[in-house]
Protein backbone atom coordinates (compact mmCIF):
# COMPACT_ATOMS: atom_id res chain seq x y z
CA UNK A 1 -27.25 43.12 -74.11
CA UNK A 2 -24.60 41.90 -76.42
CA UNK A 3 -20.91 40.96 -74.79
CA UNK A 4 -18.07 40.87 -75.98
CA UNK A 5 -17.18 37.25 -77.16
CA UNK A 6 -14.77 34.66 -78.45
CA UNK A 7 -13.68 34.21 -82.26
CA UNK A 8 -12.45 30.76 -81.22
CA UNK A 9 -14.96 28.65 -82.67
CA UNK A 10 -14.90 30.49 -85.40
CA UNK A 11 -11.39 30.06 -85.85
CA UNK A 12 -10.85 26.10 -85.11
CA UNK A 13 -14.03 25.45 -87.25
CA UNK A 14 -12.00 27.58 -90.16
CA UNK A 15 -8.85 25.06 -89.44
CA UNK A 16 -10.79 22.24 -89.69
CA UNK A 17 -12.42 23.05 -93.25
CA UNK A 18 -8.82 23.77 -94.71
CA UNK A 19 -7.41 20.25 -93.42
CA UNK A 20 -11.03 18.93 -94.81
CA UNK A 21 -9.66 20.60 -98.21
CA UNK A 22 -6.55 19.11 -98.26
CA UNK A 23 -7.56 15.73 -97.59
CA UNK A 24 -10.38 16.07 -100.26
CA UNK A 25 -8.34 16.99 -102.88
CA UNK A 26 -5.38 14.64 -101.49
CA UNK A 27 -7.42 11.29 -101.82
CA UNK A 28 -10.35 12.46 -103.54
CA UNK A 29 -12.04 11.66 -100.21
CA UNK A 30 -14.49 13.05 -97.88
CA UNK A 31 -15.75 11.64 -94.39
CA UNK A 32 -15.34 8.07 -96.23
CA UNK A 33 -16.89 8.95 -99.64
CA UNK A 34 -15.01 8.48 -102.80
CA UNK A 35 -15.99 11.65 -105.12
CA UNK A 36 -16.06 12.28 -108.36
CA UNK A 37 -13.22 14.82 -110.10
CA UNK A 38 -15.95 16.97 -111.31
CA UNK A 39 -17.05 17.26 -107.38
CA UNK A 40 -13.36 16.84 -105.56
CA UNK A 41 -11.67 20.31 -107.40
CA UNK A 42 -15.00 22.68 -106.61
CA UNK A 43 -15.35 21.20 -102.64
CA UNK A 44 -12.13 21.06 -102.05
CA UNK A 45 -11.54 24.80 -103.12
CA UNK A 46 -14.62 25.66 -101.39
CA UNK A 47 -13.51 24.26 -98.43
CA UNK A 48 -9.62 25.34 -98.38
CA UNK A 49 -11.08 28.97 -99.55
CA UNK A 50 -13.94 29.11 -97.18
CA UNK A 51 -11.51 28.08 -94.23
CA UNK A 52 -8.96 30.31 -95.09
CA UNK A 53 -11.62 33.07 -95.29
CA UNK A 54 -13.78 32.77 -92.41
CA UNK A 55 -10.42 33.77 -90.23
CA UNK A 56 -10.96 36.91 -90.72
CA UNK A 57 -13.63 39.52 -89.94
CA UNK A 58 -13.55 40.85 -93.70
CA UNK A 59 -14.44 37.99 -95.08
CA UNK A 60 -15.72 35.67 -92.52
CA UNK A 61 -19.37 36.18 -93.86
CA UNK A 62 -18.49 35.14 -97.15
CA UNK A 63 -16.25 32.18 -96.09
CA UNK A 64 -18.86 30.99 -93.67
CA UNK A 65 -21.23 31.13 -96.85
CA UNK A 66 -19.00 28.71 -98.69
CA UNK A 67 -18.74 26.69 -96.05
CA UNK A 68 -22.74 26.15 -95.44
CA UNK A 69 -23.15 25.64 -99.16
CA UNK A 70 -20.44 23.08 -99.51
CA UNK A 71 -21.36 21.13 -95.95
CA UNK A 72 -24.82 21.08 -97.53
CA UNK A 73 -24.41 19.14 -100.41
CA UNK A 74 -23.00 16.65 -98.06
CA UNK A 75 -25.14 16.87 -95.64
CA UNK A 76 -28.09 15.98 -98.82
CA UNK A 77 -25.56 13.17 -99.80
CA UNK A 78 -26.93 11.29 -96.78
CA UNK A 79 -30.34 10.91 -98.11
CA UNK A 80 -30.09 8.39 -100.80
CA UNK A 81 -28.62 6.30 -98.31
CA UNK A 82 -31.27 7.26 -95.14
CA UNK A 83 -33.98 6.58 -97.93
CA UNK A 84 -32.53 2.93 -99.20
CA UNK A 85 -32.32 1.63 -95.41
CA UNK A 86 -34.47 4.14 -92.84
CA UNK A 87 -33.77 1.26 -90.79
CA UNK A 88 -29.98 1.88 -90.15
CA UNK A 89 -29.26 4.82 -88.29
CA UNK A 90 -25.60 4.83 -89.26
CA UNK A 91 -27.12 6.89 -92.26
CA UNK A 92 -29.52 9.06 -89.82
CA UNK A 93 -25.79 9.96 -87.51
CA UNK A 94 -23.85 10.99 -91.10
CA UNK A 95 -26.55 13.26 -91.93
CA UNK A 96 -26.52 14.78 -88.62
CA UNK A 97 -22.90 15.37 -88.22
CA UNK A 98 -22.90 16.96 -91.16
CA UNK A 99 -26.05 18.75 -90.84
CA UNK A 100 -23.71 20.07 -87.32
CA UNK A 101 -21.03 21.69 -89.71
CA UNK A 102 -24.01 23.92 -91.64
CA UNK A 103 -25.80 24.65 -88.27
CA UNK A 104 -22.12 26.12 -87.10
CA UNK A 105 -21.15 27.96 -90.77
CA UNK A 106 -24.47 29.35 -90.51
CA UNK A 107 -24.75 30.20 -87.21
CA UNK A 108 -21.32 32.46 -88.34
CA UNK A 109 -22.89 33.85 -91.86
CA UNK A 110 -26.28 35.05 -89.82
CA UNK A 111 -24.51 36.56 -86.67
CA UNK A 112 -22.49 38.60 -89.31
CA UNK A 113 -25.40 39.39 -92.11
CA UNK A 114 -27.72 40.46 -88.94
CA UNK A 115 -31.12 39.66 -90.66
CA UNK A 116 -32.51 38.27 -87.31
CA UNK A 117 -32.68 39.49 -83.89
CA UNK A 118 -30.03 38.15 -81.42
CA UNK A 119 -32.73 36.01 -79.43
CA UNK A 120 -34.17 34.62 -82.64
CA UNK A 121 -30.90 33.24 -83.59
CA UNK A 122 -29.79 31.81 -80.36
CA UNK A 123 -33.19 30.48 -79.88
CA UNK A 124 -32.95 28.84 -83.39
CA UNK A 125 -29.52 27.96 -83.44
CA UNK A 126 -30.16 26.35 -79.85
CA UNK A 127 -32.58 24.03 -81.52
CA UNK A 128 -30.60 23.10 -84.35
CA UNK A 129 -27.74 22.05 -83.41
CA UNK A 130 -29.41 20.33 -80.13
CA UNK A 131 -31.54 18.11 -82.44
CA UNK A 132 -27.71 17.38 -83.51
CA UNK A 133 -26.46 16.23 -80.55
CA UNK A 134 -29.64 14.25 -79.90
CA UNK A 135 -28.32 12.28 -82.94
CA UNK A 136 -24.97 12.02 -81.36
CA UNK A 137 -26.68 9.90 -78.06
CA UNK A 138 -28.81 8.31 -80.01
CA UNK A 139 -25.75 6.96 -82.46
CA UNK A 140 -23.65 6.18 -79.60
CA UNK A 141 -26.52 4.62 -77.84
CA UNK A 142 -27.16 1.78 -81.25
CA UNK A 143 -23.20 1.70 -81.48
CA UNK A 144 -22.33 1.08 -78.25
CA UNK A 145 -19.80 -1.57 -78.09
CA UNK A 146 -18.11 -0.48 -81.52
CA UNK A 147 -17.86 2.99 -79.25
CA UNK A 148 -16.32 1.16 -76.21
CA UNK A 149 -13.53 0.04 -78.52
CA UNK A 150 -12.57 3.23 -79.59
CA UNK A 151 -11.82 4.40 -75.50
CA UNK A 152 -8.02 4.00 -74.66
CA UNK A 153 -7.72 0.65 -73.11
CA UNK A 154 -5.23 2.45 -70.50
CA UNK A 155 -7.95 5.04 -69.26
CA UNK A 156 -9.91 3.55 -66.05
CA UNK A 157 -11.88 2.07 -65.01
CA UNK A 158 -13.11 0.35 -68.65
CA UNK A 159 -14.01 1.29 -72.03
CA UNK A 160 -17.58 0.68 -71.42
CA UNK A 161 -17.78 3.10 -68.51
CA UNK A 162 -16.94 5.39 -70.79
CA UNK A 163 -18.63 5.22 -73.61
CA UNK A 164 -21.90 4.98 -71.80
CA UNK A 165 -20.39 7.64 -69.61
CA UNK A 166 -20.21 9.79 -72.85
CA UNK A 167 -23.64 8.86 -74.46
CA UNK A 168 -25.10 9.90 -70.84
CA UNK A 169 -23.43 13.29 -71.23
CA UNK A 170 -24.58 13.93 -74.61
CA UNK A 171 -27.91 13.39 -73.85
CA UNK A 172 -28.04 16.06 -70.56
CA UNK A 173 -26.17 18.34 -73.21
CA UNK A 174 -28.71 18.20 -75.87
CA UNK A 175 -31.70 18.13 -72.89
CA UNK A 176 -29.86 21.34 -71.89
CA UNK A 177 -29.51 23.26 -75.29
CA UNK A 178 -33.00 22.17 -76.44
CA UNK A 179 -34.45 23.33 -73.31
CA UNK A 180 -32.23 26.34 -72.82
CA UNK A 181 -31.09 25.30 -69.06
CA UNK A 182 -27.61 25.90 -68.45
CA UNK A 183 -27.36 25.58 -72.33
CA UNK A 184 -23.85 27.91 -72.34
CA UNK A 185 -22.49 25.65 -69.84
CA UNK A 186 -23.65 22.99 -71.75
CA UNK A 187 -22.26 23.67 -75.55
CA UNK A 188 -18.66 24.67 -73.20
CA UNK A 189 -18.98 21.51 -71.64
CA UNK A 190 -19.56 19.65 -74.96
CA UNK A 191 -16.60 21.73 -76.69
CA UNK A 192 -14.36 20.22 -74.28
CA UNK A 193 -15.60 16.75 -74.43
CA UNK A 194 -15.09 16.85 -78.20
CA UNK A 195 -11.90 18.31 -78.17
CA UNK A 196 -10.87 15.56 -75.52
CA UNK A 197 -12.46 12.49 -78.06
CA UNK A 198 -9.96 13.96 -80.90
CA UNK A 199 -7.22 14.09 -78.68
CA UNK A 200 -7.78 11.04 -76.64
CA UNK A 201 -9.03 8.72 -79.48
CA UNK A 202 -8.43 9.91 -82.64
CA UNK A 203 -5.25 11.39 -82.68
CA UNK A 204 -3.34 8.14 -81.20
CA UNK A 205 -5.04 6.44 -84.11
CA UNK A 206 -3.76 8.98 -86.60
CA UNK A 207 -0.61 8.39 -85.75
CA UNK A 208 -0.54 4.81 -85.17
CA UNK A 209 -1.19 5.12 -89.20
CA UNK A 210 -1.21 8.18 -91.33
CA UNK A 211 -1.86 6.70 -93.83
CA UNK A 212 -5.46 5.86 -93.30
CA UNK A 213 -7.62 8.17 -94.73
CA UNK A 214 -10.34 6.78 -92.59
CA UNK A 215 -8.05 8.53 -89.16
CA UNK A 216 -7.76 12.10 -90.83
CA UNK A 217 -11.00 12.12 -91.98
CA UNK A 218 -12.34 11.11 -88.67
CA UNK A 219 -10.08 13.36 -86.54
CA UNK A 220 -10.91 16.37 -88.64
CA UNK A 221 -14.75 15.63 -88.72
CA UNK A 222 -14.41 15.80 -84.76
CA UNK A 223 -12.33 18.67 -84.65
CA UNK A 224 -14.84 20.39 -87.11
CA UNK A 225 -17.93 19.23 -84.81
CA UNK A 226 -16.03 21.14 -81.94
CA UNK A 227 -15.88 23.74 -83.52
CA UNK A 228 -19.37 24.15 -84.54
CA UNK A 229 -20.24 23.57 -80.90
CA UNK A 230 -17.42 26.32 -80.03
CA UNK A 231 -19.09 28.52 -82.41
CA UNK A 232 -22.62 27.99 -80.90
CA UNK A 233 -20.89 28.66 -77.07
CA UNK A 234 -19.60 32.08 -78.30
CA UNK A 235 -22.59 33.01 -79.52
CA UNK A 236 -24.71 32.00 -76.08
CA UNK A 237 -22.16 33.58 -74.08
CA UNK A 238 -22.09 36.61 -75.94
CA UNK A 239 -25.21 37.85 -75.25
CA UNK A 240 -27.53 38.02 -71.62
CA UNK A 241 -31.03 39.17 -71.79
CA UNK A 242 -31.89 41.51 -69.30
CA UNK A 243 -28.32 41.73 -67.94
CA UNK A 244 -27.80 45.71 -67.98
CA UNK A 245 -24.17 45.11 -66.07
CA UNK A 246 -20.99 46.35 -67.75
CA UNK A 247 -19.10 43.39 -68.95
């Protein structure tokens, strides 16, 4: 029975691809790669456009669209580099986060275009973006001291609590979605967490130096990640099978 649900995932995921624009066509940037002019104008329009456009019902299947495409071609960026050293999963975690941003634009573009069946696209969504969040444990897993020095030194009881803390929760989170066992719960909880890592982590390095290109691009990736995982919670919690109460 469908629900009435939240727009914001929809909405922060929208905010985060126009600050993504900006910043691509501010330093000819994106999530650390240097790009091309002939590439920077196009994604950065795409991205600015498709952000602006996905706010709002009218157009939020066409500016989810964009976004997809554009988050694509990033996403297939990876593979030169997953190909030239299989053996460094640095490469395996950037195709994955980016593979997170298309799971979330087209989790939006579907819902809207309605060519699948509501528990077709949960159930495939689900599985998506939980093979994404497998990558995240996995990546913080390999990386786990570089993650420990990202924690606040002033949060207790030590940075290593809580990055192993952190790779512990991703993993029940993408055991849950995968599994589809407490997987609403699970993409909220995960929302939250992200939303805290951006606040707690990134935005104290952001503006310790604005400059860095590095700290926006970072900070936005992770707000745009929350988002995605936003967009996937509105979507689980806006529908119950077999739940015939009014809502």
């Amino acid at each position: 029975m469908p629900t009435r649900s939240s727009n914001f995932g929809r909405h922060v995921f929208g905010v985060a691809a126009f600050a993504f624009g900006l910043i691509t066509l501010a330093w000819h940037e994106y999530n650390g790669w240097h790009l091309p002019g002939y590439i920077v104008y196009p994604a950065a329009a795409a991205e600015i456009l498709g952000g602006a456009a996905i706010q709002f019902r009218r157009t939020a299947k066409a500016g989810a669209g964009v976004l997809a495409a554009v988050y694509l071609v990033f996403t297939l960026r990876c593979v030169p580099q997953i190909l030239a050293k299989p053996q460094i999963y640095n490469s395996w975690g950037n195709f994955f986060e980016q593979f997170s941003l298309v799971t979330g634009a087209a989790i939006v573009y579907v819902s809207l275009a309605s060519p699948w069946s509501r528990e077709t696209l949960n159930r495939v969504s689900r599985i998506l973006f939980g093979i994404c969040i497998a990558s995240f444990t996995l990546e913080q897993a390999i990386y786990l001291p570089p993650t420990a020095t990202l924690v606040p030194k002033w949060l207790p009881p030590t940075q290593m609590f809580w990055a192993v803390t952190t790779t512990v929760l991703f993993a029940l989170a993408a055991v849950a979605v995968l599994t589809n066992r407490m997987a609403l719960l699970a993409t909220r909880l995960l929302t939250m967490m992200l939303l805290m890592f951006g606040l707690l982590v990134w935005a104290p390095l952001l503006l310790s130096d604005v400059h860095n290109h590095a700290n926006w691009g970072e900070t936005i990736e992770t707000l745009a990640i929350a988002g995605a995982a936003w967009i996937l919670a509105d979507l689980l919690g806006s529908y119950r099978p077999n739940d015939h109460r009014p809502r």
